[in-house]
Protein backbone atom coordinates (compact mmCIF):
# COMPACT_ATOMS: atom_id res chain seq x y z
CA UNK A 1 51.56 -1.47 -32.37
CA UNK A 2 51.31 0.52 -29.06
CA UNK A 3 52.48 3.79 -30.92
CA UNK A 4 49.32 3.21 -33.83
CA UNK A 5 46.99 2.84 -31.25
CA UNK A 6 48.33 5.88 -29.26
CA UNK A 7 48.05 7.92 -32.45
CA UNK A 8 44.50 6.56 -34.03
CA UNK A 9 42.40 5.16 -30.59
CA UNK A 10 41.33 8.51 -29.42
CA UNK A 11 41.21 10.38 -32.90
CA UNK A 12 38.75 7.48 -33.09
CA UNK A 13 36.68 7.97 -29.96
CA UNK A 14 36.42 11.65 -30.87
CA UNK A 15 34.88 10.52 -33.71
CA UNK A 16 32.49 8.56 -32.61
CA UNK A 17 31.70 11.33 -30.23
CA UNK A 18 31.36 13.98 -32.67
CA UNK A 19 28.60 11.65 -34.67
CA UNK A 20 26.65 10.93 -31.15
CA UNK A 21 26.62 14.67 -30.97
CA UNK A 22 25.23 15.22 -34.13
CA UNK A 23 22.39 12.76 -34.15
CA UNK A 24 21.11 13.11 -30.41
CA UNK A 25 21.11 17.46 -29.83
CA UNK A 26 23.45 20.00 -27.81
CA UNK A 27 22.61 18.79 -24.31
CA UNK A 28 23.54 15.36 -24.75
CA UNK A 29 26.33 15.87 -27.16
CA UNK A 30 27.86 18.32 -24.49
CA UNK A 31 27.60 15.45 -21.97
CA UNK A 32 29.16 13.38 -23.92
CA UNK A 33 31.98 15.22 -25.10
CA UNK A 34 32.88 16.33 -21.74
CA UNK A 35 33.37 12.46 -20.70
CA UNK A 36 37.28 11.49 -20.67
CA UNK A 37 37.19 9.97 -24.44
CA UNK A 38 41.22 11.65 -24.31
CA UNK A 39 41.96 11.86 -21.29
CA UNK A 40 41.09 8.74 -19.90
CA UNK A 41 43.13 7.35 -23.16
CA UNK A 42 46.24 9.70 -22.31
CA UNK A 43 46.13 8.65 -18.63
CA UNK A 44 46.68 5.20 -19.98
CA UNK A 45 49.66 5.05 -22.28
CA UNK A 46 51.35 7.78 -19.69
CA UNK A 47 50.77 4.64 -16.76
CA UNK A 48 52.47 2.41 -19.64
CA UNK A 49 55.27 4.27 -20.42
CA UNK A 50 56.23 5.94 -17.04
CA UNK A 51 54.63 3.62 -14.60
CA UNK A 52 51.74 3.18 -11.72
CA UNK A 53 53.19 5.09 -9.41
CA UNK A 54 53.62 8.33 -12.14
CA UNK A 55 49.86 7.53 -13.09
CA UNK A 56 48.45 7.50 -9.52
CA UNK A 57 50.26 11.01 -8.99
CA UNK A 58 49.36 12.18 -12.49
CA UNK A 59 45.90 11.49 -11.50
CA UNK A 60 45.72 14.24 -8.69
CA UNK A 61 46.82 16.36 -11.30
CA UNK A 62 44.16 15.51 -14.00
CA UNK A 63 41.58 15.94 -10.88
CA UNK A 64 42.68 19.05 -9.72
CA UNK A 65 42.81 20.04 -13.64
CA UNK A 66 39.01 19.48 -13.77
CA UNK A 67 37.99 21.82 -11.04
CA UNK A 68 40.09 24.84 -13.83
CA UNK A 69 37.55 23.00 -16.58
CA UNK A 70 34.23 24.20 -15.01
CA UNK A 71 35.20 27.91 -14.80
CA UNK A 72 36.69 27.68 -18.74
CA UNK A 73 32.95 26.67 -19.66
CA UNK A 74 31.61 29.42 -17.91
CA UNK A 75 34.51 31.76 -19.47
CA UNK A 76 33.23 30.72 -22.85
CA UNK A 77 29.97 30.57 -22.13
CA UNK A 78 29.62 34.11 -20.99
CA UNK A 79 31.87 35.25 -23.69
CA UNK A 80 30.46 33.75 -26.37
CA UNK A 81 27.08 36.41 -25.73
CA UNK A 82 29.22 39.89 -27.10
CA UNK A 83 32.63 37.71 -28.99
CA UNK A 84 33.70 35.30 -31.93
CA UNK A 85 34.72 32.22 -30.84
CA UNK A 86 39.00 33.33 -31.23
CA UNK A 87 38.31 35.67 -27.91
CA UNK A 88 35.99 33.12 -26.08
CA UNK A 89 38.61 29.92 -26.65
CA UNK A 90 41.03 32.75 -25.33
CA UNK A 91 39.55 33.96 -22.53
CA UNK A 92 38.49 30.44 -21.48
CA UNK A 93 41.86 29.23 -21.85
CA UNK A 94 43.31 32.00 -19.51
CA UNK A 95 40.62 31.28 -16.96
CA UNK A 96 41.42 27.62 -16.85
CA UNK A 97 45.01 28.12 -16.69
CA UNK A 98 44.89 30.62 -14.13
CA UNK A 99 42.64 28.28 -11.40
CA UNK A 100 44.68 25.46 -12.51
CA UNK A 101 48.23 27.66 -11.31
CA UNK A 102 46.54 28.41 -7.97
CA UNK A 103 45.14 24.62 -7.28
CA UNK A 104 48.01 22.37 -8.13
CA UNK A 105 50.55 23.49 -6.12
CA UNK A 106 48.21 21.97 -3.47
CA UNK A 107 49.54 18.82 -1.58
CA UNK A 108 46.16 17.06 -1.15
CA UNK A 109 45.01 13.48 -1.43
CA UNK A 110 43.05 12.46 -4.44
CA UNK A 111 39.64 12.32 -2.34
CA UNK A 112 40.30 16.06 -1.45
CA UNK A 113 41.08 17.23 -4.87
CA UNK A 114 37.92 15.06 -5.90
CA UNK A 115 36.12 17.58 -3.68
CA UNK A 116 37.15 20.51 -4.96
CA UNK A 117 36.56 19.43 -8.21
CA UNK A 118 33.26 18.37 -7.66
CA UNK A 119 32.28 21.86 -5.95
CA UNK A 120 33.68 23.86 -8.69
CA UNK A 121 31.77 21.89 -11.28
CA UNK A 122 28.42 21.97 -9.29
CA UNK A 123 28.96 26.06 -9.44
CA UNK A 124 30.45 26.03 -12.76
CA UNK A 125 26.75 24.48 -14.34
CA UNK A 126 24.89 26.79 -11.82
CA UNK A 127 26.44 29.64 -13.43
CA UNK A 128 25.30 28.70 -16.71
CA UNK A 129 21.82 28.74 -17.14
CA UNK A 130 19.50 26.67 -19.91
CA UNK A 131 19.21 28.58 -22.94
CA UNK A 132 16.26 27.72 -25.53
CA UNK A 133 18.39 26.09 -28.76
CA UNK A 134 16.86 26.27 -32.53
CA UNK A 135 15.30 23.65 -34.11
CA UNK A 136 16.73 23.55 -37.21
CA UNK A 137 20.52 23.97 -37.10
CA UNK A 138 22.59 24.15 -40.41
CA UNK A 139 25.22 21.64 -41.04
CA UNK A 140 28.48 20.90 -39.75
CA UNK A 141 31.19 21.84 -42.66
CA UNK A 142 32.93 19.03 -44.38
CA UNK A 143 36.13 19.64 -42.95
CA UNK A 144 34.73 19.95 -38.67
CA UNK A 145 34.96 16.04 -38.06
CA UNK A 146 38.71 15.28 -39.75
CA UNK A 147 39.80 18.52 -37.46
CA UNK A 148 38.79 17.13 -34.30
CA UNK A 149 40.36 14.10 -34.76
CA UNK A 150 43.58 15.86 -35.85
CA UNK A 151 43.75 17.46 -32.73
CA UNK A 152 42.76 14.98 -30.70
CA UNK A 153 45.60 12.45 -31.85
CA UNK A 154 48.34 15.10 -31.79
CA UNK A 155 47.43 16.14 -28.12
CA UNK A 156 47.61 12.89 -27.18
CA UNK A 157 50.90 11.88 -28.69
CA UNK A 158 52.74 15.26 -27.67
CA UNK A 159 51.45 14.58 -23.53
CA UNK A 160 52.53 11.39 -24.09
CA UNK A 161 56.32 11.77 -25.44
CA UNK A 162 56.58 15.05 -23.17
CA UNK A 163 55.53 13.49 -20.15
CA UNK A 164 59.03 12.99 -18.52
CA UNK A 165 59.94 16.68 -18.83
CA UNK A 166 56.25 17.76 -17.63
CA UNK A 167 56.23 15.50 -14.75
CA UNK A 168 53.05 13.90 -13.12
CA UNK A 169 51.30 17.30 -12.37
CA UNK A 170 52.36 19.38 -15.24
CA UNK A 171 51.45 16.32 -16.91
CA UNK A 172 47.65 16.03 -15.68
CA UNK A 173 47.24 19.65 -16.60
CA UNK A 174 47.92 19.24 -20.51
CA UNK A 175 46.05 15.96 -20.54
CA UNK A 176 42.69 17.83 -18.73
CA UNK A 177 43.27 20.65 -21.27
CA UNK A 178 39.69 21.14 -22.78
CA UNK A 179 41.14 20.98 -26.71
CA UNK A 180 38.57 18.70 -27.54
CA UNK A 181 35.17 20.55 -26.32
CA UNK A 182 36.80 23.77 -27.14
CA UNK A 183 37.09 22.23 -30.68
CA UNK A 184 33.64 21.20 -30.57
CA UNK A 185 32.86 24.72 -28.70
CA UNK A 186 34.83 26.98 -31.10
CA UNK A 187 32.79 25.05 -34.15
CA UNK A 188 29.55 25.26 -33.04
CA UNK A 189 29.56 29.24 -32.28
CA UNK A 190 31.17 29.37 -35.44
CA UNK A 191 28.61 27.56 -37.28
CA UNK A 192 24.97 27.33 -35.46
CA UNK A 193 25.12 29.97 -33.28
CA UNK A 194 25.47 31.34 -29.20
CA UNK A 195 22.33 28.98 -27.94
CA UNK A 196 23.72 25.97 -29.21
CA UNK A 197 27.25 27.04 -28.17
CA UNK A 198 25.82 27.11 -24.77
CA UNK A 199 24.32 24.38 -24.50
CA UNK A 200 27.31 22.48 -25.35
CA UNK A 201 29.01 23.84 -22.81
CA UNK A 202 26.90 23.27 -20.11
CA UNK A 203 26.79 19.46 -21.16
CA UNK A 204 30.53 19.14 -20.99
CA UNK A 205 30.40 20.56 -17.26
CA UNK A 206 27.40 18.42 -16.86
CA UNK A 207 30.08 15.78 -17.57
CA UNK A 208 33.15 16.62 -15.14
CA UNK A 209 30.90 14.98 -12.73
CA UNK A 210 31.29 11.44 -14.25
CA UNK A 211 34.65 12.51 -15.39
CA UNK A 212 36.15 12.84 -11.70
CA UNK A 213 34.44 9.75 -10.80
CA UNK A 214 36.39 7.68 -13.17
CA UNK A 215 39.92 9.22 -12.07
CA UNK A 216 38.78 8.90 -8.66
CA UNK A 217 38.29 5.18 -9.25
CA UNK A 218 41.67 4.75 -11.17
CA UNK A 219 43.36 6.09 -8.37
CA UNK A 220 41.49 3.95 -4.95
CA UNK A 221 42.39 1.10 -7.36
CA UNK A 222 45.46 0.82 -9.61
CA UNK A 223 47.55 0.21 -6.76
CA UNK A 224 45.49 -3.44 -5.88
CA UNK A 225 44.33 -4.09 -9.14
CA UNK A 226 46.93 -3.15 -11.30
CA UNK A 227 46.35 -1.08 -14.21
CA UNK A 228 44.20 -2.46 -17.31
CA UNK A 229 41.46 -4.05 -14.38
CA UNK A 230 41.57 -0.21 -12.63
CA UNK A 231 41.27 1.42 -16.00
CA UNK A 232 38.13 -1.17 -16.94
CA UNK A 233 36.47 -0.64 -13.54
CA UNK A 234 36.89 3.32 -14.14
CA UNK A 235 34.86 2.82 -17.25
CA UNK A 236 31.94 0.58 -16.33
CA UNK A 237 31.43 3.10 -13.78
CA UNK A 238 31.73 6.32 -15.42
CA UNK A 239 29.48 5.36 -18.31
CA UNK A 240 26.34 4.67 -16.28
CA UNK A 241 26.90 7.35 -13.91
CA UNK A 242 27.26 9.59 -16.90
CA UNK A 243 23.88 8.02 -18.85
CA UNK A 244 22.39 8.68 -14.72
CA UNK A 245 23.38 12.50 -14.95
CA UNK A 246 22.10 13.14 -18.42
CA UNK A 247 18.89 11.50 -17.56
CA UNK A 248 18.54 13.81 -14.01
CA UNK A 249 19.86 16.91 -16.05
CA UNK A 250 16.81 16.40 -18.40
CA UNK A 251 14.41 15.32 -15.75
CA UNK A 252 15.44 19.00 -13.98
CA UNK A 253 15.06 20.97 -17.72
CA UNK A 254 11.46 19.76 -17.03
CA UNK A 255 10.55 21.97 -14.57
């Protein structure tokens, strides 16, 4: 039963994702694919199988990992102005692996990679500017929602079964890799264009925001709580504090 839900809960979540993204615009649908539908998930059956302790350290990793996210959304974003999406997913991926090999060999505390997290994604959506996004946007192909899940289940499984060769760290890294937005990223230049593109990706760094806040929570309180209540908490925290950003995010494109 555990293994089924492994393989079809997130595919699932993407999903659902993918349809809130089509029926509420770029900005929001950014936002909300940048929240830890996968992550969170792969966090979860990693603290099942390997145990709290492995989770709390995996989390530092899967912190740290977000502070390489921001500066793959700015990769792409910039990118996606003079190249297809193969170069941008490319050159994003490079970008994020490269600040992810400089931060995690850092021995830090999971408040001080929170921080340097949380500065990297305040300059990350500071470097990407609001672009004006058409109207009337063609649709998705048949085959873009059935991909994403795909994807999304087989990352998940593989982080899952490799996680005792990976170890904790190594571990965070693959589950913070961005397969998901780039997915959603790689489609959407592909399909309605650079503006759109954009915005998306400045909505999923819009997102990293509420993103470290729920591994921040997992990790001040799996040890006392034990892990489905820490897991629970994370969530009814990171949902409103995600709904709060979106709302200030649009307030700001006000003005």
């Amino acid at each position: 039963m555990l293994w089924l839900f492994k393989v079809f809960a997130v595919p699932v979540l993407v999903a659902l994702a993918t349809l809130a993204i089509r029926h509420w615009g770029a900005a929001i649908g950014g936002l909300l694919t940048g929240l830890p539908f996968m992550t969170g998930p792969t966090s979860f059956f990693l603290a099942i199988d390997q145990g709290v302790d492995f989770a709390i350290a995996a989390n530092t990793g899967v912190i740290l990992a977000v502070a390489a996210v921001g500066p793959w959304t700015v990769a792409f974003y910039w990118l996606a102005g003079s190249f297809r999406w193969p170069m941008c997913m490319l050159g994003g991926l490079a970008t994020f692996a490269a600040v992810s090999l400089v931060l995690q060999p850092l021995h830090v505390d999971s408040r001080t990679a929170a921080a340097i997290a949380t500065v990297s994604v305040l300059a990350s959506v500071l470097l990407m500017p609001r672009v004006e996004v058409p109207k009337v946007v063609p649709p998705p192909p048949w085959w873009d929602l059935p991909v994403r899940m795909i994807v999304a289940g087989v990352v998940v499984v593989s982080v899952t079964l490799l996680a005792e060769r990976l170890g904790p760290r190594l571990s965070g890294i693959v589950a913070t890799l961005p397969v998901v937005s780039g997915v959603v990223a790689c489609f959407t230049q592909q399909t309605m264009g650079v503006a759109m593109t954009r915005t998306v990706l400045r909505g999923v760094a819009t997102a990293m925001f509420a993103f470290v806040a729920f591994f921040v929570v997992i990790g001040e309180t799996i040890g006392a709580l034990g892990l489905a209540p820490a897991y629970v908490l994370a969530v009814l925290v990171t949902l409103p504090l995600g709904a709060l950003v979106a709302a200030i995010d649009q307030r700001l494109a006000r003005y």
